[in-house]
C-alpha atoms as a PDB file:
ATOM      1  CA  UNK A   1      75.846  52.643  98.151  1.00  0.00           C
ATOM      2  CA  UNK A   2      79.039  54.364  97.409  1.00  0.00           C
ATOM      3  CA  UNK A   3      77.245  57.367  95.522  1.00  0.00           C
ATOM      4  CA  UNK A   4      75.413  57.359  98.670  1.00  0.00           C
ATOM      5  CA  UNK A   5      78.150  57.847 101.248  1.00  0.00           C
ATOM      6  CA  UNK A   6      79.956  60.697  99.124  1.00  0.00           C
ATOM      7  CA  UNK A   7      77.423  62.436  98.741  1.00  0.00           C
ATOM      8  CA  UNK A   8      76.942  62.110 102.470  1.00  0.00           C
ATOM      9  CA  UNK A   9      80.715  63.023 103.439  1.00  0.00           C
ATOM     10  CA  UNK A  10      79.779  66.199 101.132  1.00  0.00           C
ATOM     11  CA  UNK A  11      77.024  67.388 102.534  1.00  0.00           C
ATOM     12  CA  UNK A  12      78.397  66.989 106.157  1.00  0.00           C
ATOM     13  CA  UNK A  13      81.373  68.949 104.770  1.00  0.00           C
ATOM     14  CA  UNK A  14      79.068  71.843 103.867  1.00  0.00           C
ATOM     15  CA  UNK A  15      76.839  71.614 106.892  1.00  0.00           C
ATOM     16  CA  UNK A  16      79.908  71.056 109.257  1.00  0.00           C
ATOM     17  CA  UNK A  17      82.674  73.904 107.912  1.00  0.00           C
ATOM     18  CA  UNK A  18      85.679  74.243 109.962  1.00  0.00           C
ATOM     19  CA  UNK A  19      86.842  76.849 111.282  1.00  0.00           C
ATOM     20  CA  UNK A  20      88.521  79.591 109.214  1.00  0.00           C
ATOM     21  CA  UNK A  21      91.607  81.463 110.685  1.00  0.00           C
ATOM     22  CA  UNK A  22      91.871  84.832 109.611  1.00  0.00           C
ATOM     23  CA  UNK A  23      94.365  87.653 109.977  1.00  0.00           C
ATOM     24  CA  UNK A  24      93.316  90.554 112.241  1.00  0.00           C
ATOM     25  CA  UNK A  25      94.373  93.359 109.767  1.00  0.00           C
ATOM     26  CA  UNK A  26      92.169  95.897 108.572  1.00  0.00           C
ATOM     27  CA  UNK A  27      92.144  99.008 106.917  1.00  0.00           C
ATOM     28  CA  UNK A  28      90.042 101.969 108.260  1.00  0.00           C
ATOM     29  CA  UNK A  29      91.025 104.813 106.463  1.00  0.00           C
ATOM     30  CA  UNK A  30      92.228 105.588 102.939  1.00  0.00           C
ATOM     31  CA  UNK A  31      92.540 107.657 100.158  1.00  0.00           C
ATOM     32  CA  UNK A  32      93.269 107.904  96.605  1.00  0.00           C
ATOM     33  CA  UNK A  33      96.462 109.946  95.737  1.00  0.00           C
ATOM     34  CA  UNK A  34      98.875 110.279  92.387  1.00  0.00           C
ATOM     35  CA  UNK A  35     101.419 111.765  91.641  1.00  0.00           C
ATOM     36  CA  UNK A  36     102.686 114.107  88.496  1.00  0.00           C
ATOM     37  CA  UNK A  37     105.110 115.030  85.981  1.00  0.00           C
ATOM     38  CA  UNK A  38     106.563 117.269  83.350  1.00  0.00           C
ATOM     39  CA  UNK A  39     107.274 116.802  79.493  1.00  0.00           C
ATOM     40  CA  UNK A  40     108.687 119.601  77.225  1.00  0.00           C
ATOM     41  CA  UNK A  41     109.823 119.236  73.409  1.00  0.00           C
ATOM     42  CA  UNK A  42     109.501 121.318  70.796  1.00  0.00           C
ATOM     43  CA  UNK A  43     106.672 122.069  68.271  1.00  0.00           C
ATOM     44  CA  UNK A  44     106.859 123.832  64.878  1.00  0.00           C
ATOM     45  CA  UNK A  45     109.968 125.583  66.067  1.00  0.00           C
ATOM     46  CA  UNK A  46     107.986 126.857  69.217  1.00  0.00           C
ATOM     47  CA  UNK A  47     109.326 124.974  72.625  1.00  0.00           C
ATOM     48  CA  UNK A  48     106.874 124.238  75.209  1.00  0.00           C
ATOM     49  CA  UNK A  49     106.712 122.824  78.925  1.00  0.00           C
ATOM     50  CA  UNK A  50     103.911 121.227  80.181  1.00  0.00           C
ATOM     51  CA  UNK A  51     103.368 119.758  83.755  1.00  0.00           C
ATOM     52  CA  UNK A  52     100.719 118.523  86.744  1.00  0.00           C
ATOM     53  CA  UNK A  53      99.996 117.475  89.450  1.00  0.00           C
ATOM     54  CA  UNK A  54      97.709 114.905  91.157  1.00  0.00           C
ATOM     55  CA  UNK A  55      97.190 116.165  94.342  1.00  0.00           C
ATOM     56  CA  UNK A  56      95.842 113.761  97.560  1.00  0.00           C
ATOM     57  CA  UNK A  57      93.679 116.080 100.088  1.00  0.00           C
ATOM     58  CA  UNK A  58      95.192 113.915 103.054  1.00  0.00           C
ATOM     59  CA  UNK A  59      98.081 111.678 104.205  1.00  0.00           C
ATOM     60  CA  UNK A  60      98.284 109.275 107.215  1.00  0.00           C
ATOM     61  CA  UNK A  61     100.045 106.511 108.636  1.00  0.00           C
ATOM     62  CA  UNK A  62      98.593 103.319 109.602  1.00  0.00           C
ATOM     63  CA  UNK A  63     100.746 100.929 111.207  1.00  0.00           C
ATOM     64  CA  UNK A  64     100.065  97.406 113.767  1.00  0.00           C
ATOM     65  CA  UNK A  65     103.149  94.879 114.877  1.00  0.00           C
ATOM     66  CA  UNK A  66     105.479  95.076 112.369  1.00  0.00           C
ATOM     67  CA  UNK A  67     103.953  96.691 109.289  1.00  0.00           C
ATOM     68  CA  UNK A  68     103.402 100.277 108.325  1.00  0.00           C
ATOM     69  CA  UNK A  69     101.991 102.378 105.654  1.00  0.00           C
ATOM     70  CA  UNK A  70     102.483 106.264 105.134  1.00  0.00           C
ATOM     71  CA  UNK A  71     100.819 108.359 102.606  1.00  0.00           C
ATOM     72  CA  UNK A  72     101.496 110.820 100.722  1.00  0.00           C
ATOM     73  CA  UNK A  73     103.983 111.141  97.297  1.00  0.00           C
ATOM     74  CA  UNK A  74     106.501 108.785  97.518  1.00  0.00           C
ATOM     75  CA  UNK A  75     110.232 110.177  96.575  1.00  0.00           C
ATOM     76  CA  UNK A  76     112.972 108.165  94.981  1.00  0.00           C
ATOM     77  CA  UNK A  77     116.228 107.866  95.161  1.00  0.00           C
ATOM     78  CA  UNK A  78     118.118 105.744  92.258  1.00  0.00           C
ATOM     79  CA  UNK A  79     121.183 104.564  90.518  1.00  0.00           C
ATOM     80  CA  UNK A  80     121.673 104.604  86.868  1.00  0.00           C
ATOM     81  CA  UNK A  81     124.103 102.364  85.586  1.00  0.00           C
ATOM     82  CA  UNK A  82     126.287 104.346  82.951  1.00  0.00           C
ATOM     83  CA  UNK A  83     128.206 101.620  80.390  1.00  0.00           C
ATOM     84  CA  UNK A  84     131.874 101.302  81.748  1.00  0.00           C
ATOM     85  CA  UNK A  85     131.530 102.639  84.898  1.00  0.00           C
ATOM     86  CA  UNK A  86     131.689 100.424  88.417  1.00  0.00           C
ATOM     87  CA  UNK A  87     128.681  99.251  89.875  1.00  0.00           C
ATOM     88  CA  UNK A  88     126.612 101.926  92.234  1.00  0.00           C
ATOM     89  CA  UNK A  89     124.930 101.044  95.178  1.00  0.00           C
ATOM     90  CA  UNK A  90     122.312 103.206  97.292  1.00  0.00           C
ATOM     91  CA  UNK A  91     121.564 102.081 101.151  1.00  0.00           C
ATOM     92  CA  UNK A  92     119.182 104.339 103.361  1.00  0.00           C
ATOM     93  CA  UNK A  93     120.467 105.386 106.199  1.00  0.00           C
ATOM     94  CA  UNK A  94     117.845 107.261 108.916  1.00  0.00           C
ATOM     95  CA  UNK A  95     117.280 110.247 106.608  1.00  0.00           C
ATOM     96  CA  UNK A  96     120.347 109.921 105.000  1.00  0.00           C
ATOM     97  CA  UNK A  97     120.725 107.808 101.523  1.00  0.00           C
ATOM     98  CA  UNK A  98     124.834 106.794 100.827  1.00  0.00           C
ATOM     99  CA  UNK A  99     125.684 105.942  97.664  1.00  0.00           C
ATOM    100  CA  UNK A 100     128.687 104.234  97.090  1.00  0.00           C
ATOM    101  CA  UNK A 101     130.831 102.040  94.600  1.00  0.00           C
ATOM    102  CA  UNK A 102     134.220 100.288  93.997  1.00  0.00           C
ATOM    103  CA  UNK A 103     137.727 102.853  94.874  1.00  0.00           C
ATOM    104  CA  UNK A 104     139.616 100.846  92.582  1.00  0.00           C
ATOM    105  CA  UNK A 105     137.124 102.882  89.949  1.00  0.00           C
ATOM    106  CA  UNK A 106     139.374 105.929  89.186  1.00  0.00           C
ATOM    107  CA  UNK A 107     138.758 109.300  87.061  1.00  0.00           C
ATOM    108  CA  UNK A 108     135.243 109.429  88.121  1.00  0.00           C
ATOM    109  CA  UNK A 109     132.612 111.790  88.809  1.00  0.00           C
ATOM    110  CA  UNK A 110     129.185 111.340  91.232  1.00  0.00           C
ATOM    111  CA  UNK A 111     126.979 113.350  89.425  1.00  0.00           C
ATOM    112  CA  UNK A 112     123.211 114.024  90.149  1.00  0.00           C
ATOM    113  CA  UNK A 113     119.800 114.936  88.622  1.00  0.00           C
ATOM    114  CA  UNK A 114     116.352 115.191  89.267  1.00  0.00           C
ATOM    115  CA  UNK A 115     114.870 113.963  85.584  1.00  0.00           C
ATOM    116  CA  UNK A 116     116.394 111.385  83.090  1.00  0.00           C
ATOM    117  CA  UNK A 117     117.046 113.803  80.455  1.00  0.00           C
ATOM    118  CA  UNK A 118     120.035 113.876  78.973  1.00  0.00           C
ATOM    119  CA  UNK A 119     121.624 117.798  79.784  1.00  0.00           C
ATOM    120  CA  UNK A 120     119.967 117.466  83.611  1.00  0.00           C
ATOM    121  CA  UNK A 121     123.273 115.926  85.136  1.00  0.00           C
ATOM    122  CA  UNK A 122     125.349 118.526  86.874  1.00  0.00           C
ATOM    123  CA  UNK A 123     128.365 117.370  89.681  1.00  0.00           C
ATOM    124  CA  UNK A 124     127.496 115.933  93.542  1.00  0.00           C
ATOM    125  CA  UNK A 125     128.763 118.416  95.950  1.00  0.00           C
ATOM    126  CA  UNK A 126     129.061 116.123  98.713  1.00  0.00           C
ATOM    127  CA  UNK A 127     132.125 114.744 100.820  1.00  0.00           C
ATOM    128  CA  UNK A 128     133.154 111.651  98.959  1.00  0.00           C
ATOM    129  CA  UNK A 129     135.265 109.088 101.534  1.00  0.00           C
ATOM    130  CA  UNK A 130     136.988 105.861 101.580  1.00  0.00           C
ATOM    131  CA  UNK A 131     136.637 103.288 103.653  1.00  0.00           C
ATOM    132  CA  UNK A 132     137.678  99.472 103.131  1.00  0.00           C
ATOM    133  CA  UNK A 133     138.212  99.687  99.319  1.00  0.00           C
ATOM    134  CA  UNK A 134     134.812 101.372  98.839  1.00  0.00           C
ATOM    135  CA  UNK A 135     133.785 105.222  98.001  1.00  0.00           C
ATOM    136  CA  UNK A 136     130.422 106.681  99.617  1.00  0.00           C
ATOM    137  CA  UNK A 137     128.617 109.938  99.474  1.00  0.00           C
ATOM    138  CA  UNK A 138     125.910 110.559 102.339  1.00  0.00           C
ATOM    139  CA  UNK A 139     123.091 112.776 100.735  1.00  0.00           C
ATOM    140  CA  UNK A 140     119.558 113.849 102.280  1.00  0.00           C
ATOM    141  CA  UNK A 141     116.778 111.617 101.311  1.00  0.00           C
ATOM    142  CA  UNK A 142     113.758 114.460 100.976  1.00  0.00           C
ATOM    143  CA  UNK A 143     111.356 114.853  99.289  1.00  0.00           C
ATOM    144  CA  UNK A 144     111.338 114.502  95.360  1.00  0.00           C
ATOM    145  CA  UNK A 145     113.411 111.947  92.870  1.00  0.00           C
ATOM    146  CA  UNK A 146     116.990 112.197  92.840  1.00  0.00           C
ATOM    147  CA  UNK A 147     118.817 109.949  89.971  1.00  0.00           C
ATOM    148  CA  UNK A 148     122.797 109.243  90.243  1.00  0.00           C
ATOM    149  CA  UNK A 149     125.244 108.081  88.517  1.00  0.00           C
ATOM    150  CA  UNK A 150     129.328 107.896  88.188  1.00  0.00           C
ATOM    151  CA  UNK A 151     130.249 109.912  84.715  1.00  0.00           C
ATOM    152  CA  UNK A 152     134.071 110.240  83.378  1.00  0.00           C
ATOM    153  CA  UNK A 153     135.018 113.409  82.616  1.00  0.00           C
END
């Protein structure tokens, strides 16, 4: 008898399904898009560069309450932590990233670069101030990656 009534509360179970509550979301349009790169060494004495590109044929931005999504190649803007330097810190600010770390950090240098390698660095121009113990450069957040980091000279 027991066999009997589980297999009846299963069966009702499948015949009777409750309701499911779904999200309203979809997506109607999409594409695939990559990005690129560049490498360069050296080869039998000879140095060579190569680089590429992915390219996406269209962008858009979808977007419903409080969620969006824009195409196209994403840009970056980091920090790299050097070894003895003060902590760095990047906020975005409209189209504006600041970058900023500790004043009581002294002798240092905000210096820039759009790869990782090692001779890419070259010096910030922009207006370093102070406010409340703490040192911030604005820069423009286009396009593109942009690395940072605080070097002593």
């Amino acid at each position: 008898m027991k066999s009997f009534l589980a297999i009846a509360i299963v069966g009702a179970a499948l015949v009777f399904p409750r309701a499911l509550h779904a999200q309203s979301y979809s997506i109607n349009w999409y594409t695939i898009g990559g990005g690129g790169g560049s490498s360069s060494g050296t080869n039998g004495g000879a140095s060579y560069t190569v680089s590429g590109t992915i390219g996406q044929p269209a962008t858009a931005s979808m977007s419903g309450g409080v969620y969006s999504i824009t195409g196209g190649f994403w840009s970056i803007i980091a920090t790299v932590q050097t070894p003895g330097a003060p902590l760095l810190s990047v906020v975005r600010s409209g189209t504006q990233a600041v970058i900023s770390w500790s004043a009581s950090a002294t002798g240092f240098v905000l210096e820039q670069s759009s790869t990782l390698m090692p001779n890419s660095w070259s010096t910030n121009s922009a207006t370093l101030t102070t406010n409340g113990g703490v040192i911030s450069a604005s820069v423009t957040a286009s396009s593109g990656y942009k690395y940072f980091r605080l070097h002593n000279p």
